[in-house]
C-alpha atoms as a PDB file:
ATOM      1  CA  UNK A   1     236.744-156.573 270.930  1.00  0.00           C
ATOM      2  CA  UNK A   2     237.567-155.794 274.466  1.00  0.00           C
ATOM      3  CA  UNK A   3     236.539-157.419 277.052  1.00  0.00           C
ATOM      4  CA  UNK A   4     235.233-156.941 280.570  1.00  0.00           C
ATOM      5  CA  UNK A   5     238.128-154.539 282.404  1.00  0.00           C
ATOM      6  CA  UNK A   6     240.636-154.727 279.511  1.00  0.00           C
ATOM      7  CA  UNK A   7     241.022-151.442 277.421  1.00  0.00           C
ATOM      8  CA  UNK A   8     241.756-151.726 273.397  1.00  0.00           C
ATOM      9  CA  UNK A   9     245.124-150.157 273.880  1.00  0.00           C
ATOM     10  CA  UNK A  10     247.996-152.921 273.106  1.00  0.00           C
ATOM     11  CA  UNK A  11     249.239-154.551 276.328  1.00  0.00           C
ATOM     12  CA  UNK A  12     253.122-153.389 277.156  1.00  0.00           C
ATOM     13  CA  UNK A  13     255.833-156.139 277.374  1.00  0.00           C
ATOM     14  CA  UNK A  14     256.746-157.185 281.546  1.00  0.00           C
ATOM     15  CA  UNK A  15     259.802-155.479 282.501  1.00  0.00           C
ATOM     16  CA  UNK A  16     261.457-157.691 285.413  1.00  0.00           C
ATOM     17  CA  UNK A  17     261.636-156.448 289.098  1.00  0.00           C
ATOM     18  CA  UNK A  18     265.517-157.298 288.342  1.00  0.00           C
ATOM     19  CA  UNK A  19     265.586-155.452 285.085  1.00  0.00           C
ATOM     20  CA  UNK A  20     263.803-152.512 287.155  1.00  0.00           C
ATOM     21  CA  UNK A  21     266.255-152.789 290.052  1.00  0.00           C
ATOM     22  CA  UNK A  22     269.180-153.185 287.167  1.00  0.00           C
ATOM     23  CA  UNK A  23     270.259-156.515 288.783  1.00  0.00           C
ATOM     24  CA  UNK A  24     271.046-159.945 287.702  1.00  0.00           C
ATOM     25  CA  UNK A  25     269.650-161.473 290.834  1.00  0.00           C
ATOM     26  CA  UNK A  26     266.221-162.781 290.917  1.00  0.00           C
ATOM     27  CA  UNK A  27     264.263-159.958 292.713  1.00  0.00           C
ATOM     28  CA  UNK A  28     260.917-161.910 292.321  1.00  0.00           C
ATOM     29  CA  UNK A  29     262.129-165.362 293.792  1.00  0.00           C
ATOM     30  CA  UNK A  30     264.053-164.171 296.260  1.00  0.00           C
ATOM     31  CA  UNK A  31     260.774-162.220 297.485  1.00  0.00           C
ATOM     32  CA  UNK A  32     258.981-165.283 297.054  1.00  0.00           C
ATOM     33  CA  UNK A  33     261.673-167.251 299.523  1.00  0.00           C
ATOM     34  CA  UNK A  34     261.030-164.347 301.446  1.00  0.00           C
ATOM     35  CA  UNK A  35     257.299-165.187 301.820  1.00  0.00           C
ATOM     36  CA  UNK A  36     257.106-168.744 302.139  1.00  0.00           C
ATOM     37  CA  UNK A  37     259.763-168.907 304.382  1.00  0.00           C
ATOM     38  CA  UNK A  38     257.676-166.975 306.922  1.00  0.00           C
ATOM     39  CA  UNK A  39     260.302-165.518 308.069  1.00  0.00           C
ATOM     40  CA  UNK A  40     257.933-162.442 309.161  1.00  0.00           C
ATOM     41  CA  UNK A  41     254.329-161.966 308.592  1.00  0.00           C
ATOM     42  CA  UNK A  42     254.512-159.163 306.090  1.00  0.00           C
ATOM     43  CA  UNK A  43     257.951-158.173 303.471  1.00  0.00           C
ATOM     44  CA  UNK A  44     258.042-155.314 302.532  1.00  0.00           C
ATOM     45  CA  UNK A  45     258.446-154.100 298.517  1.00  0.00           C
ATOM     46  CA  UNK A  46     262.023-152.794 298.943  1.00  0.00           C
ATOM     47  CA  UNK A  47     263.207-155.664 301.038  1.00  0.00           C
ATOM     48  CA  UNK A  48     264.007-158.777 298.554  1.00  0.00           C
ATOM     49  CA  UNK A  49     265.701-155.541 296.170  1.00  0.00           C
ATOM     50  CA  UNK A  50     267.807-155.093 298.757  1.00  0.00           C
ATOM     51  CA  UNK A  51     268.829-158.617 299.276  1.00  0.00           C
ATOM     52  CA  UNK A  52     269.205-159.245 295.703  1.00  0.00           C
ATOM     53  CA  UNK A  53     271.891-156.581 295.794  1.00  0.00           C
ATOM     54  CA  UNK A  54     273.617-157.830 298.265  1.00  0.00           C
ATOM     55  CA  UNK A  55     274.008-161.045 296.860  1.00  0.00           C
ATOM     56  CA  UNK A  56     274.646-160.062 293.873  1.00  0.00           C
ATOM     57  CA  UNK A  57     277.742-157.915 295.217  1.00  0.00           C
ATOM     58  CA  UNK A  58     278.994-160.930 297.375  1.00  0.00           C
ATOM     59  CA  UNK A  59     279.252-163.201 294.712  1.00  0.00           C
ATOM     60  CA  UNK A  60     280.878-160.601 292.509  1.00  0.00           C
ATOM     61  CA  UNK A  61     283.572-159.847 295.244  1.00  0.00           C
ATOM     62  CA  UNK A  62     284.031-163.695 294.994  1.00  0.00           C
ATOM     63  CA  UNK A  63     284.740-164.401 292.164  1.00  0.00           C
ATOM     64  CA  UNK A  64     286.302-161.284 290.943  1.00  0.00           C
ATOM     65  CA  UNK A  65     289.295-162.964 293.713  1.00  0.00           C
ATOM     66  CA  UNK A  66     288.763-166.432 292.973  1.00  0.00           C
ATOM     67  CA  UNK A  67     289.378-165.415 289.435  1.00  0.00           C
ATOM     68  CA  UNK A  68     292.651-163.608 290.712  1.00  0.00           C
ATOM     69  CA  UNK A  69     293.547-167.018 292.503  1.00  0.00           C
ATOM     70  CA  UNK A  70     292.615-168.905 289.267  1.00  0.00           C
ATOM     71  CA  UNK A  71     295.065-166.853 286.871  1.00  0.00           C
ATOM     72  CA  UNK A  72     297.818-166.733 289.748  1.00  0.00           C
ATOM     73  CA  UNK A  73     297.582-169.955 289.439  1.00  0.00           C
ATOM     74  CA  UNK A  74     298.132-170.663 285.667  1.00  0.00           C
ATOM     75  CA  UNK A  75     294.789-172.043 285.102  1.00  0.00           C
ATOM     76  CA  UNK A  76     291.623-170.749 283.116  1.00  0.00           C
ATOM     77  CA  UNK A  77     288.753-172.467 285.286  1.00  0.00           C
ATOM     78  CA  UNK A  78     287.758-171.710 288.537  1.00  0.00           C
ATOM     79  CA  UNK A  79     287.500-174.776 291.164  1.00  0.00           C
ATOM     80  CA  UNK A  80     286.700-174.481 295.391  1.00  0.00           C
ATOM     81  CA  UNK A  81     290.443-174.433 295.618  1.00  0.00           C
ATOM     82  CA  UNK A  82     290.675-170.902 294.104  1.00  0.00           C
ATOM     83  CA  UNK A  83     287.424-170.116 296.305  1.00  0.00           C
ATOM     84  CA  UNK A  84     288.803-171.228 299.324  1.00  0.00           C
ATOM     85  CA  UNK A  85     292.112-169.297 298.642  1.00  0.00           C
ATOM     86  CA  UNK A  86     290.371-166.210 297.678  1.00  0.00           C
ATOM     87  CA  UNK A  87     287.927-166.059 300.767  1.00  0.00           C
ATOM     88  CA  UNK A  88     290.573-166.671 303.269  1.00  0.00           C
ATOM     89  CA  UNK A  89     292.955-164.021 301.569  1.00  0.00           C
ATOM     90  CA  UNK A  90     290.749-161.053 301.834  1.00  0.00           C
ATOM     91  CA  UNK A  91     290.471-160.148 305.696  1.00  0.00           C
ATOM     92  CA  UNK A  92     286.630-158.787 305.616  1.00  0.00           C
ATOM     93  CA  UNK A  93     285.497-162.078 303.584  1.00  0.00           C
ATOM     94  CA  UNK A  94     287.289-164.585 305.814  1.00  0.00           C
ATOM     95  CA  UNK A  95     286.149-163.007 308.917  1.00  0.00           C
ATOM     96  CA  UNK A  96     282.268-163.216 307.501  1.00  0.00           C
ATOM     97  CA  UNK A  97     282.752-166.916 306.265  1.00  0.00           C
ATOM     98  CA  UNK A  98     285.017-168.195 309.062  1.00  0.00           C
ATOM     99  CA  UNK A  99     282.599-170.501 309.927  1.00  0.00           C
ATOM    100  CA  UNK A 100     281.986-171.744 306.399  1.00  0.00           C
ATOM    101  CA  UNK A 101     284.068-174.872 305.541  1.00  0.00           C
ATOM    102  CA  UNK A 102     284.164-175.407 301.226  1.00  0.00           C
ATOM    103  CA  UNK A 103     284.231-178.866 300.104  1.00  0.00           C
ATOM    104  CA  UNK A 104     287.739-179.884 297.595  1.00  0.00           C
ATOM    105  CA  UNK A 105     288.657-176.065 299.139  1.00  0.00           C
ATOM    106  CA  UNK A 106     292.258-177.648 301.138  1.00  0.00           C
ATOM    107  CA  UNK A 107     293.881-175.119 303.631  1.00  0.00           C
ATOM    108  CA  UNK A 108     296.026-172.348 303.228  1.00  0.00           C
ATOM    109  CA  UNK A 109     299.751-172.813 303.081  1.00  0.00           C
ATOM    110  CA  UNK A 110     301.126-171.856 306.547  1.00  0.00           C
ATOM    111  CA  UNK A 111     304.260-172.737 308.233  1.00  0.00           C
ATOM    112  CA  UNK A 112     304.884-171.809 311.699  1.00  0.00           C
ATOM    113  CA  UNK A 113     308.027-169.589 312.197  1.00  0.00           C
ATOM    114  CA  UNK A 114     309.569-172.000 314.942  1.00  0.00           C
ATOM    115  CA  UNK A 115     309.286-175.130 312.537  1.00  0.00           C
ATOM    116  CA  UNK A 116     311.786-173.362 310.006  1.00  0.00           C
ATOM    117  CA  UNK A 117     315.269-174.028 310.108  1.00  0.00           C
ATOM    118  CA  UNK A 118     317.131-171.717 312.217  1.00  0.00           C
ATOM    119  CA  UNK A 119     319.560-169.234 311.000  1.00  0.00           C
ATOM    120  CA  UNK A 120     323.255-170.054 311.476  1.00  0.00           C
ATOM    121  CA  UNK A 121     325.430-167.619 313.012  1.00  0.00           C
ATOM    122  CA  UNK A 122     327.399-167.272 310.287  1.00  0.00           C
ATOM    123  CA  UNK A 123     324.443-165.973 308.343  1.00  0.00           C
ATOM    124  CA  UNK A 124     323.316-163.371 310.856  1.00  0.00           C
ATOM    125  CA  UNK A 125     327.455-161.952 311.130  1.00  0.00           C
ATOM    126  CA  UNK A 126     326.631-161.694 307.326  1.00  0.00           C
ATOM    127  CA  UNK A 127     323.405-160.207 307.257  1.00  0.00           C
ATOM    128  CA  UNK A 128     324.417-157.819 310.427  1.00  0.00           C
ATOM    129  CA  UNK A 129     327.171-156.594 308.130  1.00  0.00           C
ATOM    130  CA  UNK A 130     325.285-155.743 305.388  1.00  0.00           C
ATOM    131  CA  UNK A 131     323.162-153.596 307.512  1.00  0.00           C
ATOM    132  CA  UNK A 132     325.485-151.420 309.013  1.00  0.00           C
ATOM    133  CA  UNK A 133     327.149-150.923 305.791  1.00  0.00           C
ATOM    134  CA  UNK A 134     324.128-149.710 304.424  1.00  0.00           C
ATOM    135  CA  UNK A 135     323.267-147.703 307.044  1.00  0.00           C
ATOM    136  CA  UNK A 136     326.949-146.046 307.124  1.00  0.00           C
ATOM    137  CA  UNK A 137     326.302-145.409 303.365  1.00  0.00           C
ATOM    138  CA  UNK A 138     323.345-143.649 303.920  1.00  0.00           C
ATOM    139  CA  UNK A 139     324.788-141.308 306.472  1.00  0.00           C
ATOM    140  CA  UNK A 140     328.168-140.696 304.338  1.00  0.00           C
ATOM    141  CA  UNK A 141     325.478-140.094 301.340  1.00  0.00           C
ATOM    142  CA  UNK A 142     323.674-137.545 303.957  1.00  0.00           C
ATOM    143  CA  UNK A 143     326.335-135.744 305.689  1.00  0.00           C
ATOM    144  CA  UNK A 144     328.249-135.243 302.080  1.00  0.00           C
ATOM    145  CA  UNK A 145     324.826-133.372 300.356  1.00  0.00           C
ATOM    146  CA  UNK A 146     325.280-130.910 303.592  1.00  0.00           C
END
């Protein structure tokens, strides 16, 4: 028995906007966010795709390097310190989250140059030495192929 506006065909299982889009991001409550947030008076169909997307790519770039950070670091579980680490590392990343500060995250190891301990001058004799000796090696090793 069908009733008013329904046909007797058998009714086909939802597919997702996500599943459609092939994301893992939730297209449908992003574009509800999208609404209630009123951020504009109309959103269009396309628009909380897009931004599912891109969120979905952001948080892959981050952890893809936090889980670099992790395993650099000999451990198997990924805290804000391997975030933090992996943000600041990656030059496009740090410069769009400079502004973002990660709670337990710490600070990235950085010691000015004029707060190491200078160089003796024996050291630099030595390491002049080597230098020229390798650079007189390389022209011997040049002039002799000729």
């Amino acid at each position: 028995m069908s009733g008013r506006g329904h046909s007797a065909k058998a009714k086909r299982k939802a597919i997702s906007k996500s599943a459609r889009a092939g994301l893992q991001f939730p297209v449908g409550r992003l574009a509800r966010y999208l609404k209630n947030g009123r951020y504009a008076k109309r959103v269009g169909a396309g628009a909380p795709v897009y931004l599912a997307a891109v969120l979905e790519y952001l948080a892959a770039e981050v952890l893809e390097l936090a889980g670099n950070a992790c395993r650099d670091n000999g451990k198997t579980r990924i805290i804000p310190r391997h975030i933090q680490l992996a943000i600041r590392n990656d030059e496009e990343l740090g410069k769009l989250l400079a502004s973002v500060t990660i709670a337990h995250g710490g600070v990235l190891p950085n010691i000015h140059q004029l707060l190491l301990p200078k160089k003796t001058a024996a050291k630099l004799e030595k390491e002049e030495k080597s230098k020229a000796e390798k650079s007189s090696t390389k022209s011997d090793s040049k002039s002799t192929e000729k």
